[in-house]
C-alpha atoms as a PDB file:
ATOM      1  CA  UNK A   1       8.673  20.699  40.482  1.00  0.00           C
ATOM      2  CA  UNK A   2      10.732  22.564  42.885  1.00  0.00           C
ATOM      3  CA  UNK A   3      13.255  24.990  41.330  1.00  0.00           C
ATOM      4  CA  UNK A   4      16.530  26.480  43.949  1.00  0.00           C
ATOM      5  CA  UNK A   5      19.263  28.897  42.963  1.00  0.00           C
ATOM      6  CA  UNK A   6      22.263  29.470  44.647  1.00  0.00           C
ATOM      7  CA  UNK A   7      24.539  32.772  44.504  1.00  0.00           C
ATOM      8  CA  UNK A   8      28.031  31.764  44.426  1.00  0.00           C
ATOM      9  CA  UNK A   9      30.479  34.478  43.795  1.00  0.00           C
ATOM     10  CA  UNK A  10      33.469  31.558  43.063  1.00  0.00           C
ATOM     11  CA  UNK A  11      31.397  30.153  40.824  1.00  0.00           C
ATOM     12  CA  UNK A  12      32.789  30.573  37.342  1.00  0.00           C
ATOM     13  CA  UNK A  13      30.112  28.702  35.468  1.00  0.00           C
ATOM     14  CA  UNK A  14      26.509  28.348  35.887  1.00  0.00           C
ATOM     15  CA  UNK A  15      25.828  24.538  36.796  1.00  0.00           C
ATOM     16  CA  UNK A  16      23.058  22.817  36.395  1.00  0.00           C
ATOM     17  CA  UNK A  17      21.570  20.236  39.135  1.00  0.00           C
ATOM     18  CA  UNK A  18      18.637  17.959  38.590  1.00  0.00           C
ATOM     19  CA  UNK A  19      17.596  15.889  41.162  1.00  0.00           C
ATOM     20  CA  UNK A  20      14.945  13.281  41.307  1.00  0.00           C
ATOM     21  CA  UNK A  21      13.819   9.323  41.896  1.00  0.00           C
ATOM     22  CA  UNK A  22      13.955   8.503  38.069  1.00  0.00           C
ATOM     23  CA  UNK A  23      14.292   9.389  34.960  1.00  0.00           C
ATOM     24  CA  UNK A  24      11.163  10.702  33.499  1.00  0.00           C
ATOM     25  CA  UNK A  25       9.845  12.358  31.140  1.00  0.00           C
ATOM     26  CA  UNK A  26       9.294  15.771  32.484  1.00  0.00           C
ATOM     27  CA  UNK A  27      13.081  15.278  33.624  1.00  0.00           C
ATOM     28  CA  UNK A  28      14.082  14.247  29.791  1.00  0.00           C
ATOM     29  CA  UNK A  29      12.465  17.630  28.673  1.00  0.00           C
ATOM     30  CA  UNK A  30      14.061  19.077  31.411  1.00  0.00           C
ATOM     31  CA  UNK A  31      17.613  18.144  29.947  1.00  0.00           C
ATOM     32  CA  UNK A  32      17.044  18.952  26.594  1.00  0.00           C
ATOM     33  CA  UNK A  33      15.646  22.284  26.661  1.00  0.00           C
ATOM     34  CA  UNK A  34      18.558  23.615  28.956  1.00  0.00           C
ATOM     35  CA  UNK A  35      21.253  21.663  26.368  1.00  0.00           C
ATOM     36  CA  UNK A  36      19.682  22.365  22.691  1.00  0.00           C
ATOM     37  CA  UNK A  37      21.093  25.965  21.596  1.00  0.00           C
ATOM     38  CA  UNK A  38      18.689  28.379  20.098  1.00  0.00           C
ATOM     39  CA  UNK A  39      16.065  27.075  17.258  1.00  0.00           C
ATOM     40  CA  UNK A  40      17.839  27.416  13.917  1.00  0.00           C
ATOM     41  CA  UNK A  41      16.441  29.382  11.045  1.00  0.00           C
ATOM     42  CA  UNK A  42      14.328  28.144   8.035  1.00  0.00           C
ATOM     43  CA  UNK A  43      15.508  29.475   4.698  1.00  0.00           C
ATOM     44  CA  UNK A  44      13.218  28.676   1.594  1.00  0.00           C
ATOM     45  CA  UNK A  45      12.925  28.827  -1.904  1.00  0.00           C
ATOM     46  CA  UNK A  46      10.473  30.875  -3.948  1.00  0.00           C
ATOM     47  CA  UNK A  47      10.752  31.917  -7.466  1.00  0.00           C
ATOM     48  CA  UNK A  48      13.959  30.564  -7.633  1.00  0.00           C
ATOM     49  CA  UNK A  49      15.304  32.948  -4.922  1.00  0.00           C
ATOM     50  CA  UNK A  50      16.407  31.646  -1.297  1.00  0.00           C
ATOM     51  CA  UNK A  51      14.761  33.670   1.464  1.00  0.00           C
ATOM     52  CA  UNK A  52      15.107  33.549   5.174  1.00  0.00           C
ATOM     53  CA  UNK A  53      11.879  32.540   7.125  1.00  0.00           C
ATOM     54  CA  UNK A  54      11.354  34.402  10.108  1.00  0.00           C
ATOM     55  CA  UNK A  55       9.477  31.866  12.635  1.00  0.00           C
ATOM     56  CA  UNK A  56       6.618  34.121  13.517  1.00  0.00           C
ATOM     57  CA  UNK A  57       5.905  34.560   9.799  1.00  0.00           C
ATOM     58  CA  UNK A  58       5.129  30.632   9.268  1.00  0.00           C
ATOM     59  CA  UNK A  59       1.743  29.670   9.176  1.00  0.00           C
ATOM     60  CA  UNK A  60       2.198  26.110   8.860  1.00  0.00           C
ATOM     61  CA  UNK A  61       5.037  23.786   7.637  1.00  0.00           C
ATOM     62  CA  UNK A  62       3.740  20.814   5.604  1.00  0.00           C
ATOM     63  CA  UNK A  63       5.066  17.755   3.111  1.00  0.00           C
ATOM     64  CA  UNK A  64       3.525  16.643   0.457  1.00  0.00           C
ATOM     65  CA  UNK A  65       4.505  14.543  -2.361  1.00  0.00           C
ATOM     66  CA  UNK A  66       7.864  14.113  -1.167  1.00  0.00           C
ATOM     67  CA  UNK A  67       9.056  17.513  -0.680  1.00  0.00           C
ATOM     68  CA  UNK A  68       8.199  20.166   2.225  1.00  0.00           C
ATOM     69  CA  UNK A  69       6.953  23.565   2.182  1.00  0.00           C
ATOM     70  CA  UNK A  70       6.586  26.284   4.469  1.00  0.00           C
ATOM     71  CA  UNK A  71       3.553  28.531   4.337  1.00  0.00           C
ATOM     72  CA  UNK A  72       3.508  31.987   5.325  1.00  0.00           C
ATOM     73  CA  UNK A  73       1.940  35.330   4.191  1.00  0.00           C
ATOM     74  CA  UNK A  74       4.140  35.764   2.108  1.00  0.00           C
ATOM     75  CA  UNK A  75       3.366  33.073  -0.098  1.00  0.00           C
ATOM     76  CA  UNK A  76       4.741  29.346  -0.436  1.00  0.00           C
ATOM     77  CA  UNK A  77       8.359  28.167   0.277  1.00  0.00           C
ATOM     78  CA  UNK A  78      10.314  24.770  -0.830  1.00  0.00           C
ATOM     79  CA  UNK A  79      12.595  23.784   2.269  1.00  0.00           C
ATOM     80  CA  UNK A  80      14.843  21.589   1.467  1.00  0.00           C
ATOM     81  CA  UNK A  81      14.722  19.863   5.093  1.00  0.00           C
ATOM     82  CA  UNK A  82      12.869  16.868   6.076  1.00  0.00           C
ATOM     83  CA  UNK A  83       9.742  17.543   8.068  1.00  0.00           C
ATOM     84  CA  UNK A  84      11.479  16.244  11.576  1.00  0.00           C
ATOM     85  CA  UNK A  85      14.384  18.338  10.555  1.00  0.00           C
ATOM     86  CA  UNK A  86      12.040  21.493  10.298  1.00  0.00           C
ATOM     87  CA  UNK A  87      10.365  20.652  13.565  1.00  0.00           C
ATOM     88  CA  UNK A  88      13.803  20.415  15.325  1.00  0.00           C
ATOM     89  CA  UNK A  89      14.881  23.968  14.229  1.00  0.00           C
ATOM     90  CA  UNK A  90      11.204  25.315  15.663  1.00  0.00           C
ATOM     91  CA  UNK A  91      10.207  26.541  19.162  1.00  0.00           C
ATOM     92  CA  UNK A  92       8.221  23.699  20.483  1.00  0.00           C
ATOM     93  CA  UNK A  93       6.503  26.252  22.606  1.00  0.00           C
ATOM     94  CA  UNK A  94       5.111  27.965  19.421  1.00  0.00           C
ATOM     95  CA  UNK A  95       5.380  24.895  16.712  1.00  0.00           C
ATOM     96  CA  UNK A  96       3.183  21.560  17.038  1.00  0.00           C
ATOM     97  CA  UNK A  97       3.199  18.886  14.880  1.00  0.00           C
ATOM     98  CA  UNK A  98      -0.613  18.101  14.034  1.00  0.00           C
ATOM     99  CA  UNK A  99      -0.005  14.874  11.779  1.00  0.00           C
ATOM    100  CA  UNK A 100       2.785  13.034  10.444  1.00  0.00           C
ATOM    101  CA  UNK A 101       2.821  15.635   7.588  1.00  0.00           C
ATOM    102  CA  UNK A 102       2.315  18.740   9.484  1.00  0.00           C
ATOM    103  CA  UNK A 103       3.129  21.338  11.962  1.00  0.00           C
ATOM    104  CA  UNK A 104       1.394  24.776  12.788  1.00  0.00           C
ATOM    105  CA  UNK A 105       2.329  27.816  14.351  1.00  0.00           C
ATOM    106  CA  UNK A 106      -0.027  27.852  17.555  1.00  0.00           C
ATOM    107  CA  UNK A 107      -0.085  31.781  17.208  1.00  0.00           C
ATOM    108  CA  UNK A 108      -1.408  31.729  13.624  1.00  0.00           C
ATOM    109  CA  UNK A 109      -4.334  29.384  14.711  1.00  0.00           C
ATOM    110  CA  UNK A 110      -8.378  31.416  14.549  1.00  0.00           C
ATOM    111  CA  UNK A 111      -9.933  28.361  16.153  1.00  0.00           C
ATOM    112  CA  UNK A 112     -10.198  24.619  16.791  1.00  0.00           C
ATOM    113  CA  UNK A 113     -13.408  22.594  15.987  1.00  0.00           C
ATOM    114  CA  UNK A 114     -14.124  19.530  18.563  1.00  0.00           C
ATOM    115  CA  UNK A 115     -17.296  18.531  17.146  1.00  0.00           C
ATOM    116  CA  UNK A 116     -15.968  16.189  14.804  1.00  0.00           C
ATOM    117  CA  UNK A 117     -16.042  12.627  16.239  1.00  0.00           C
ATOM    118  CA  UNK A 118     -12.376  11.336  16.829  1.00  0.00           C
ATOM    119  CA  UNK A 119     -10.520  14.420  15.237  1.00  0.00           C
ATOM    120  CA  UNK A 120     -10.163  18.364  15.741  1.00  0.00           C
ATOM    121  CA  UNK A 121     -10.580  20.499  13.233  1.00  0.00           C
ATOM    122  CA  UNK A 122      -8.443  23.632  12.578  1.00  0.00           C
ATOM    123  CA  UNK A 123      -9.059  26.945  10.945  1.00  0.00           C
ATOM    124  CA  UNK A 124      -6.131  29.170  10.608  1.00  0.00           C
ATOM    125  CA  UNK A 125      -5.577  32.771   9.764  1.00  0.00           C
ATOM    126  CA  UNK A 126      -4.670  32.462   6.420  1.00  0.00           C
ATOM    127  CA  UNK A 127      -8.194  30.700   5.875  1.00  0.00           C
ATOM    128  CA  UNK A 128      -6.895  27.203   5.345  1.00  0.00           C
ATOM    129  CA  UNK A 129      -8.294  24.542   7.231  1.00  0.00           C
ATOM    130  CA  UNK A 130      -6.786  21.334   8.388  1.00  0.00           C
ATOM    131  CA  UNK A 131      -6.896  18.600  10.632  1.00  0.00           C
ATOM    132  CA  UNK A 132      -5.481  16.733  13.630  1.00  0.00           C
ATOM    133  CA  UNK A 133      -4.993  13.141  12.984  1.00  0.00           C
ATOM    134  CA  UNK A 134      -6.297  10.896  15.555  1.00  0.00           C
ATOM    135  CA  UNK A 135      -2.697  10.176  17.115  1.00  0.00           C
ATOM    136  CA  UNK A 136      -1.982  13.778  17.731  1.00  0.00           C
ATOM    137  CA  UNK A 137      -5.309  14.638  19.313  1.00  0.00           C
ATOM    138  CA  UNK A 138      -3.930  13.689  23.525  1.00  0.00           C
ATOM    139  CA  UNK A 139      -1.221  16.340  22.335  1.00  0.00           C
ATOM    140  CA  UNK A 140      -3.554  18.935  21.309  1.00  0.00           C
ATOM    141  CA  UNK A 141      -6.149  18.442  24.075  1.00  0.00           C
ATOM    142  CA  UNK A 142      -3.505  18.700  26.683  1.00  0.00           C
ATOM    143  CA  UNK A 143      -2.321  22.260  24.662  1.00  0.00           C
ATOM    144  CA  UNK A 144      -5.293  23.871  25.345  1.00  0.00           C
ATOM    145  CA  UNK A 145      -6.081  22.379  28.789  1.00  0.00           C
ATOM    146  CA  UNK A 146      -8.543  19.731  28.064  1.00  0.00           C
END
């Protein structure tokens, strides 16, 4: 990708030019990074009491049983979001999803296992362990350059 800037004192707005032979999907991520607005914030319940979740703070954002919780070490929080709705308000750049039930906070991951046929296995640093499901696993390899 080739990236050009032009000075223009007239200008009175930036503006954006893409140029290319097609649509793809580099282009697609292209578009939506420069026209989403910053990642929203999480708020969660705990002990009956609503508290803002500060991004860097979550461990891991997970649903089970119908409902979704954030994790962080602070304890256990309720969202009341839908998982995709909690993954849209989080920095893709520091959020993955691992599963159809979960997302982690890359900077909160100690290590990934590969030995396990199929799947990867992740420890993170609150000590709890879980695991890529077999759909997600071309996502994570490509993360850490595999």
């Amino acid at each position: 990708m080739q990236i050009e800037i032009k000075l223009d004192p007239s200008c009175t707005e930036p503006r954006v030019w893409i140029m290319a032979d097609s649509i793809t999907e580099e282009v697609e991520e292209i578009i939506k990074k420069l026209s989403d607005s910053a990642p929203q914030i999480l708020s969660g319940s705990k002990d009956d009491k609503f508290e803002v979740l500060e991004p860097g703070d979550l461990i891991r954002v997970y649903a089970n049983a119908g409902k979704v919780f954030a994790v962080t070490k602070n304890g256990e929080y309720t969202l009341r979001l839908r998982l995709y709705e909690a993954e849209a308000r989080l920095d893709p750049r520091f959020f993955v999803r691992i599963s159809n039930s979960e997302i982690l906070n890359l900077k909160q991951i100690k290590t990934f296992d590969l030995s396990f046929t199929g799947t990867i296995c992740v420890k993170l640093s609150d000590g709890t362990i879980s695991y890529v499901s077999r759909r997600y696993v071309p996502k994570i390899k490509k993360i850490l350059g595999m």
